[in-house]
Protein backbone atom coordinates (compact mmCIF):
# COMPACT_ATOMS: atom_id res chain seq x y z
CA UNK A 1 5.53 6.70 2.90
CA UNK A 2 5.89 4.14 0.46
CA UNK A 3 8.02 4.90 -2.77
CA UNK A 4 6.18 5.73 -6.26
CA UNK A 5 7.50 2.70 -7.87
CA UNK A 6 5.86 0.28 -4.96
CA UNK A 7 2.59 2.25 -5.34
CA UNK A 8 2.06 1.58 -8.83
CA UNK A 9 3.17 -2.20 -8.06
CA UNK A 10 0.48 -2.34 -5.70
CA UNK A 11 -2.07 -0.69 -7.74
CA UNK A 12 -0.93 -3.17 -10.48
CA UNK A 13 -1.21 -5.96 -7.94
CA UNK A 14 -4.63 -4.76 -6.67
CA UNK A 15 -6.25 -4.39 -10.23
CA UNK A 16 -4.82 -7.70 -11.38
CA UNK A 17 -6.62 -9.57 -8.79
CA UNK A 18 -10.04 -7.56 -9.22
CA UNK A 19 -9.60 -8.54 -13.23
CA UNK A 20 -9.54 -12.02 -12.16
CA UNK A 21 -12.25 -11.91 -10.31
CA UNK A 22 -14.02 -9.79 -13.15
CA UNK A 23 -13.20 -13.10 -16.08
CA UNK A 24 -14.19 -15.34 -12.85
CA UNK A 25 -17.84 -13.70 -13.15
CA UNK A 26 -18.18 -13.41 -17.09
CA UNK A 27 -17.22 -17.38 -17.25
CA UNK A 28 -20.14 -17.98 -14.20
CA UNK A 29 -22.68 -15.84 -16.03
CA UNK A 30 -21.74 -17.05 -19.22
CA UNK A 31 -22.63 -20.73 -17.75
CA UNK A 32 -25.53 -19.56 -16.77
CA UNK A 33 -26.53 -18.07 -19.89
CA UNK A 34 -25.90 -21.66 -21.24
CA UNK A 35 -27.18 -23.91 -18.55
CA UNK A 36 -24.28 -25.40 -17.07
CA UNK A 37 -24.80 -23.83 -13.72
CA UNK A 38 -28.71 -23.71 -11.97
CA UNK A 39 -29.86 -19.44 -11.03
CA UNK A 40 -29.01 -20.47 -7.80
CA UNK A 41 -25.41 -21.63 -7.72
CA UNK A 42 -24.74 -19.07 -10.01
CA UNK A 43 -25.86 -16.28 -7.67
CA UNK A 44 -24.31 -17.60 -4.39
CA UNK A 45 -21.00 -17.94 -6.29
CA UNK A 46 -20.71 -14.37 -7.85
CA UNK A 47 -22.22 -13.05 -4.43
CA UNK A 48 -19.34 -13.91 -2.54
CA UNK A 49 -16.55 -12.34 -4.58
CA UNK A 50 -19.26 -8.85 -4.50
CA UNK A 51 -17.77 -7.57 -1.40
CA UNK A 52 -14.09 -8.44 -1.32
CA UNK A 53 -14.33 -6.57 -5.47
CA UNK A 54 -15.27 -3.75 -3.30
CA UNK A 55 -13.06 -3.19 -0.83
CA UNK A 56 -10.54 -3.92 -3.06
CA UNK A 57 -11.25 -0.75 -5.51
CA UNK A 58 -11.93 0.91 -2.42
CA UNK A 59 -8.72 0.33 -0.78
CA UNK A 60 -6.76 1.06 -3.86
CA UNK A 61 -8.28 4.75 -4.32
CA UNK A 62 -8.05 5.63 -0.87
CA UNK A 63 -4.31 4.48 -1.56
CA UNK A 64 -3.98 6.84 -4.58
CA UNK A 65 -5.83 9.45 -2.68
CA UNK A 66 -3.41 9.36 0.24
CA UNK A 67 -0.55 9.56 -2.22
CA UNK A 68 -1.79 12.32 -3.91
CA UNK A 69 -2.31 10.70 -7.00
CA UNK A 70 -5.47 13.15 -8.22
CA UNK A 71 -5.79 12.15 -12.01
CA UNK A 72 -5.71 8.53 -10.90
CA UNK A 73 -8.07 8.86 -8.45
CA UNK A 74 -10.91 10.76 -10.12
CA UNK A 75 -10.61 8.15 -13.16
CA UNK A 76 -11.07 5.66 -10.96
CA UNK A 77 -14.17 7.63 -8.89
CA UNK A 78 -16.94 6.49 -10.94
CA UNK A 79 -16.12 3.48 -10.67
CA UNK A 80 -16.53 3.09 -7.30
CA UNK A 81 -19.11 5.28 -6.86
CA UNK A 82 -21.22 3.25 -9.48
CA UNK A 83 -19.78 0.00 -7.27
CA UNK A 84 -21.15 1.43 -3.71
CA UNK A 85 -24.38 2.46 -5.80
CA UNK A 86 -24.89 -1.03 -7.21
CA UNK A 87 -24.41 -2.53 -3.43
CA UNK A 88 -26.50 -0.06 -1.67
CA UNK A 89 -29.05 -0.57 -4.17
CA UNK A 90 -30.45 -4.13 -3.96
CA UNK A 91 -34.04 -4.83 -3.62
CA UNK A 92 -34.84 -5.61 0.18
CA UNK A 93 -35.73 -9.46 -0.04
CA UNK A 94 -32.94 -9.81 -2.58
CA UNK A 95 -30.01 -12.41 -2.04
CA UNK A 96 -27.48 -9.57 -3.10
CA UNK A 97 -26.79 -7.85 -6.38
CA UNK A 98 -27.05 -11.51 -8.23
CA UNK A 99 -30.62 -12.68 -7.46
CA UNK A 100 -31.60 -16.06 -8.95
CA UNK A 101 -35.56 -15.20 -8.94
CA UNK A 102 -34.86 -12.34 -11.16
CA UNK A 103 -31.67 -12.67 -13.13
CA UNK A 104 -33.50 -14.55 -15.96
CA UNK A 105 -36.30 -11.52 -15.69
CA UNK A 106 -36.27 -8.62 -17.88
CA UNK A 107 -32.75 -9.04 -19.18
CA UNK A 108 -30.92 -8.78 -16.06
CA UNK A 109 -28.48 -11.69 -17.19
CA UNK A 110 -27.38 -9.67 -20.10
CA UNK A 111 -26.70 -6.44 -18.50
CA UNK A 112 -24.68 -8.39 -15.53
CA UNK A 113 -22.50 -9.26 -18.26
CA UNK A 114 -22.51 -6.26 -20.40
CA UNK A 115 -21.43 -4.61 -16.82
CA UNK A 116 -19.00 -7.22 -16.24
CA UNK A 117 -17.36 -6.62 -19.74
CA UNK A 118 -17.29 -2.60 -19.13
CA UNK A 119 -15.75 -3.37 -15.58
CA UNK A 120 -13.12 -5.35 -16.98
CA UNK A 121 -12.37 -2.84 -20.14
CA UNK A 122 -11.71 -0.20 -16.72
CA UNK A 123 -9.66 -2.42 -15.16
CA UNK A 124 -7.71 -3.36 -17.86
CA UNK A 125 -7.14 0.55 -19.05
CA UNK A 126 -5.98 1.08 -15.48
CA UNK A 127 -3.67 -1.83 -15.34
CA UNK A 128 -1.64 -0.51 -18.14
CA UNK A 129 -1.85 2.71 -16.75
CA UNK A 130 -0.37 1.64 -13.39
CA UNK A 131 1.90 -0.22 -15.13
CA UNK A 132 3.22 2.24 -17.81
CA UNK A 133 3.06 4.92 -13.96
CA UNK A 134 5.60 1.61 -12.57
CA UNK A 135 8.43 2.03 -15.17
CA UNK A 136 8.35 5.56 -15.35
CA UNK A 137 8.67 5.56 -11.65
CA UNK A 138 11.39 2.88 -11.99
CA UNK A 139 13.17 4.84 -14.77
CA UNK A 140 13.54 7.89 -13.17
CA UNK A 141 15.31 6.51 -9.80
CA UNK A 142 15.26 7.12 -6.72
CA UNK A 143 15.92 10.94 -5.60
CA UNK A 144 18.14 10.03 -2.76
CA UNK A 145 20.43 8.03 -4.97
CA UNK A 146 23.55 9.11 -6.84
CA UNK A 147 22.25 7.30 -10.05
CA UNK A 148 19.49 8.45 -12.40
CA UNK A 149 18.64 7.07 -15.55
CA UNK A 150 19.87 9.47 -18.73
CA UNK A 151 17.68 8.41 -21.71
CA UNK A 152 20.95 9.87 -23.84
CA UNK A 153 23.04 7.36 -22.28
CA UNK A 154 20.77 4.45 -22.75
């Protein structure tokens, strides 16, 4: 078993990457919405980082999960259940869940972004959660040790 304070660092490390990847697709859609990058470039690129978003979410609530984080883990549940839903989802004949023959159709560019933007307002909620979980975690000290932390004292 890991200690509380290392799973909130990795939950913090694990959400900072996925938020990166999350302003990594707004700035590729957002080129596409102003013709810097062709549909198809555009697609392949944010269809690569699909997967790895995934299992990244994924791993961090089975982590939380495992820890018995509950609260944690059913805010971050629809989330991933509106991820796996999104993957599972895509049109047979489709490249993946960024399609250059239909991205510019019915206003699919806009709600990839207005998704994107929701996704990263999650992310970034949770990161301060995590966080905010890390130095309470750190404050209160380790059981086993001799030293706790006394807000009087401090």
């Amino acid at each position: 078993m890991i200690s509380e304070p290392l799973l909130f660092a990795l939950a913090l490390v694990d959400t900072g990457v996925v938020l990166f990847m999350l302003v990594y697709f707004v700035i590729t859609l957002s080129d596409l919405e102003c013709d810097y990058l062709n549909a198809r470039q555009c697609c392949s690129k944010l269809n690569q980082w699909v997967v790895p978003k995934l299992v990244a979410h994924t791993f961090l609530v089975l982590v939380l999960l495992l820890y018995g984080q509950w609260i944690l883990t059913l805010g971050n549940l629809p989330m991933i259940i509106w991820l796996f839903y999104e993957y599972f989802t895509v049109p047979k004949g489709n490249m993946g869940i960024y399609d250059p023959t239909e991205i510019h159709n019915r206003g699919q560019l806009k709600r990839h972004i207005r998704d994107c933007m929701i996704y990263l307002g999650h992310y970034l909620i949770f990161f301060f959660i995590y966080l905010y979980g890390m130095i309470i975690a750190l404050l209160k000290g380790d059981p086993t040790s001799d030293t706790v932390y006394d807000p009087v004292e401090f």
